[in-house]
C-alpha atoms as a PDB file:
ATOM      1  CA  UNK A   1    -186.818-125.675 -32.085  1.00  0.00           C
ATOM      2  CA  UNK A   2    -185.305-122.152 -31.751  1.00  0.00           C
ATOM      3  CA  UNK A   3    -186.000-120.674 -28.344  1.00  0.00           C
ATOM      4  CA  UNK A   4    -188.136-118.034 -28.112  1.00  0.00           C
ATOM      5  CA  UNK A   5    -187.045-113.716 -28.122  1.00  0.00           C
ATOM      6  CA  UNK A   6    -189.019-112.199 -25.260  1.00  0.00           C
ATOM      7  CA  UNK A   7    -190.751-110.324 -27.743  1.00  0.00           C
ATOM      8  CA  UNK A   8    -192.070-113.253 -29.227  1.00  0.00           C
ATOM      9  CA  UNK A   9    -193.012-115.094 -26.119  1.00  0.00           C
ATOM     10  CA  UNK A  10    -195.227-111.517 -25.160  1.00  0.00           C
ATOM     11  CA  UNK A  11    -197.076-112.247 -28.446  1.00  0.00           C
ATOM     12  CA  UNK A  12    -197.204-115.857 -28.025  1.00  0.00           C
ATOM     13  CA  UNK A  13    -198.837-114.609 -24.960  1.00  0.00           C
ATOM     14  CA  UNK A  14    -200.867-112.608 -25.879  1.00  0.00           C
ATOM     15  CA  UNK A  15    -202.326-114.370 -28.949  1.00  0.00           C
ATOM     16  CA  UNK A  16    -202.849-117.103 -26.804  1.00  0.00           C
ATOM     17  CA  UNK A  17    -205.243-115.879 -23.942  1.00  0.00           C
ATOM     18  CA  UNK A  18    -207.037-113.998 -26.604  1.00  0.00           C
ATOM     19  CA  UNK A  19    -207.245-117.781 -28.241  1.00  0.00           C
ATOM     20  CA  UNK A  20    -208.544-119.357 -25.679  1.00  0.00           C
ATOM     21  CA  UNK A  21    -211.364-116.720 -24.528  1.00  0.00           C
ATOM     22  CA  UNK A  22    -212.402-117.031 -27.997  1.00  0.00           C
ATOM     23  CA  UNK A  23    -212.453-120.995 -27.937  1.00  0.00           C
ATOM     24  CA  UNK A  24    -214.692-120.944 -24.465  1.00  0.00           C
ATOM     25  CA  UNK A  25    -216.971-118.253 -26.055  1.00  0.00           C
ATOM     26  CA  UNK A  26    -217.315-120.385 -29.753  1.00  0.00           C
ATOM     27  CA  UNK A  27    -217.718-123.809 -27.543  1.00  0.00           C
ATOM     28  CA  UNK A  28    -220.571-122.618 -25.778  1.00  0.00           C
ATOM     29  CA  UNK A  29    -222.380-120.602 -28.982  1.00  0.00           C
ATOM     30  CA  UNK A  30    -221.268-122.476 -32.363  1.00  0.00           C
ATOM     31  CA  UNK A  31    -222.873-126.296 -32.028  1.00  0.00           C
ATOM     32  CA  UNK A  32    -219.717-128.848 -33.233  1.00  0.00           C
ATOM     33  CA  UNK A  33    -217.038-126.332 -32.969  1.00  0.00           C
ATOM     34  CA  UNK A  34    -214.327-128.694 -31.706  1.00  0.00           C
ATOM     35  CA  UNK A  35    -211.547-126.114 -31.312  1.00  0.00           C
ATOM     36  CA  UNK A  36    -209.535-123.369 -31.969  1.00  0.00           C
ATOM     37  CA  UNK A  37    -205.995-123.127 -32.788  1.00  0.00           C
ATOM     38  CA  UNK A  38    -203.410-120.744 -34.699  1.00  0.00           C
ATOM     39  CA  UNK A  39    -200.488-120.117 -36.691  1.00  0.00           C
ATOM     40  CA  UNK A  40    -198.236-117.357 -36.702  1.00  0.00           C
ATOM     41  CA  UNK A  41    -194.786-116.531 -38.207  1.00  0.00           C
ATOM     42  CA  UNK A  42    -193.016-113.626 -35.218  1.00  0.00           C
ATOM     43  CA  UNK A  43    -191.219-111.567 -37.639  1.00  0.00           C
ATOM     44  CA  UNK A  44    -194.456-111.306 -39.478  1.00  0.00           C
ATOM     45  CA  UNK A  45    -196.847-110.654 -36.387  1.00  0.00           C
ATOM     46  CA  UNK A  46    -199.522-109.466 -36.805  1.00  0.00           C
ATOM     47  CA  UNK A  47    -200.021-109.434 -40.272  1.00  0.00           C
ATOM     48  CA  UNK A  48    -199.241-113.403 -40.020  1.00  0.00           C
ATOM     49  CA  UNK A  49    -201.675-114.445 -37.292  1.00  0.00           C
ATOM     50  CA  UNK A  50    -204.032-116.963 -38.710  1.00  0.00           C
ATOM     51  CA  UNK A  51    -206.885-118.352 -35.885  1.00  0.00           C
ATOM     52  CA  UNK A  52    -208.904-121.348 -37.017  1.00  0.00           C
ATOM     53  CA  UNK A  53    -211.775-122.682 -35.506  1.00  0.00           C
ATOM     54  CA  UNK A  54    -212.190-126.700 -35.986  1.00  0.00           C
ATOM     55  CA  UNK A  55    -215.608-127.897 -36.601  1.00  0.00           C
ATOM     56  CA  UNK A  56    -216.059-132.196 -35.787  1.00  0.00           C
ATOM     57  CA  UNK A  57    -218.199-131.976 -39.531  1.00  0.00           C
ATOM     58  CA  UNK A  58    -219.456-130.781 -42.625  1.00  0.00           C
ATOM     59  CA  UNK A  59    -222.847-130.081 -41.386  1.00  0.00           C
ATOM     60  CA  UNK A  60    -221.886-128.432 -38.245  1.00  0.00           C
ATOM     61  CA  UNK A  61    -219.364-125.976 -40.294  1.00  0.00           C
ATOM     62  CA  UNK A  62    -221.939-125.295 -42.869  1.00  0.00           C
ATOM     63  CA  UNK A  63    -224.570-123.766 -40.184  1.00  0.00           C
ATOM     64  CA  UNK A  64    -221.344-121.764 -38.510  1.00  0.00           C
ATOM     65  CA  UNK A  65    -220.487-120.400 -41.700  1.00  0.00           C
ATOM     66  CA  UNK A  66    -223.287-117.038 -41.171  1.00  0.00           C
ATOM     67  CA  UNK A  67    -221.414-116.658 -37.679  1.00  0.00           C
ATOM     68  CA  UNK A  68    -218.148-115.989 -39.545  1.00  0.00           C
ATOM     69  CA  UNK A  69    -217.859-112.297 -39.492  1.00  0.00           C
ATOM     70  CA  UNK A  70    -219.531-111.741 -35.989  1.00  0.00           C
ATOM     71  CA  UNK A  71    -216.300-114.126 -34.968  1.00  0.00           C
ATOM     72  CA  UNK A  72    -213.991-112.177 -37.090  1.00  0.00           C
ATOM     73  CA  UNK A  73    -214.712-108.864 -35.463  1.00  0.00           C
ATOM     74  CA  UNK A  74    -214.676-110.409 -32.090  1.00  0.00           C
ATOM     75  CA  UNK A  75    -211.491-111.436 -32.745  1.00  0.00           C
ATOM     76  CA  UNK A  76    -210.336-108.023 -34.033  1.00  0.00           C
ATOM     77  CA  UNK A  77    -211.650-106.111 -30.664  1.00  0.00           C
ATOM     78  CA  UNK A  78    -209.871-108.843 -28.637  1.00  0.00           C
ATOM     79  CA  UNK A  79    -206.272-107.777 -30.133  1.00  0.00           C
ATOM     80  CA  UNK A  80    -207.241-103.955 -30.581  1.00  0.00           C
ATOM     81  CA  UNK A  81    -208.184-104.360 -26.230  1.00  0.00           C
ATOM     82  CA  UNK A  82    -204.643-106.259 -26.333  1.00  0.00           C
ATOM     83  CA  UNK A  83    -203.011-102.929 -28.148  1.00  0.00           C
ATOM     84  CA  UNK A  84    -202.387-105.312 -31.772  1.00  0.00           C
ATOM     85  CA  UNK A  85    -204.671-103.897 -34.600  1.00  0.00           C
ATOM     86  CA  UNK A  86    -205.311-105.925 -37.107  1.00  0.00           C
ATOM     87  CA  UNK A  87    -205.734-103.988 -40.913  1.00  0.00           C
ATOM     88  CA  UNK A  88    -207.926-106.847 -42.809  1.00  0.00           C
ATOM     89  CA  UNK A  89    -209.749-109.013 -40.033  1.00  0.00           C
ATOM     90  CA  UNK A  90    -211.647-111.558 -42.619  1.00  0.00           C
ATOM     91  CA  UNK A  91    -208.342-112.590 -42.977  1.00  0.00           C
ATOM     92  CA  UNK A  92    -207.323-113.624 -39.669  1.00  0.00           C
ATOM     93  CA  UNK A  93    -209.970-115.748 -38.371  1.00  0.00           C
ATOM     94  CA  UNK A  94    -211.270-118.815 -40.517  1.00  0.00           C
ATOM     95  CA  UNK A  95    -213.405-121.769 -39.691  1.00  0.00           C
ATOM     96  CA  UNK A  96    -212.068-125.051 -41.037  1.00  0.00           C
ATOM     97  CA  UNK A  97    -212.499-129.078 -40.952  1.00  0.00           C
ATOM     98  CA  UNK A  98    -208.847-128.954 -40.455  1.00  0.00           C
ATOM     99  CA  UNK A  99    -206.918-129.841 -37.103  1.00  0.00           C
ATOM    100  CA  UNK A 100    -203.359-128.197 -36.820  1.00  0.00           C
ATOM    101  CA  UNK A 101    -201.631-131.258 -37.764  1.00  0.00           C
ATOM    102  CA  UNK A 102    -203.638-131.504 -40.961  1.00  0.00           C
END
């Protein structure tokens, strides 16, 4: 794997400690939320960032799914407080059955 610009290690960073508030925050409120991960590509930050929350089933992502935009813009303020605005965020935040392997 390449090694990291320092540019891209600051939003690395960045993306992850506003990942991982969000994760302790959606673990306590959102029942079966298993965890959240993300995908990014650098030189298309932050239009790129993708955060997905993992749900452990069908049922438990089903009675998340009126929580969506509430997450969304709580993700959005996190990265505006963080100085990275995002233009459209319903697309950056999804919830999913999917693990980042998957």
């Amino acid at each position: 794997m390449k090694k990291l610009s320092k540019v891209q290690e600051k939003q690395q960073a960045l993306v992850l400690d506003v990942a991982d508030r969000l994760e302790a925050q959606a673990r306590e409120e959102i029942p079966g939320m298993l965890q959240c991960w993300f995908d990014m590509e650098f030189h298309l930050f932050p239009s790129s960032l993708l955060l997905c929350f993992q749900f452990e089933s069908e049922q438990a992502l089903e009675a998340a799914k009126p929580e969506l935009l509430k997450w969304q813009k709580r993700l959005s303020a996190a990265m505006v407080k963080k100085g990275v605005i995002l233009k459209d965020m319903r697309k950056h935040l999804v919830f999913t059955l999917n693990g980042p392997e998957d």
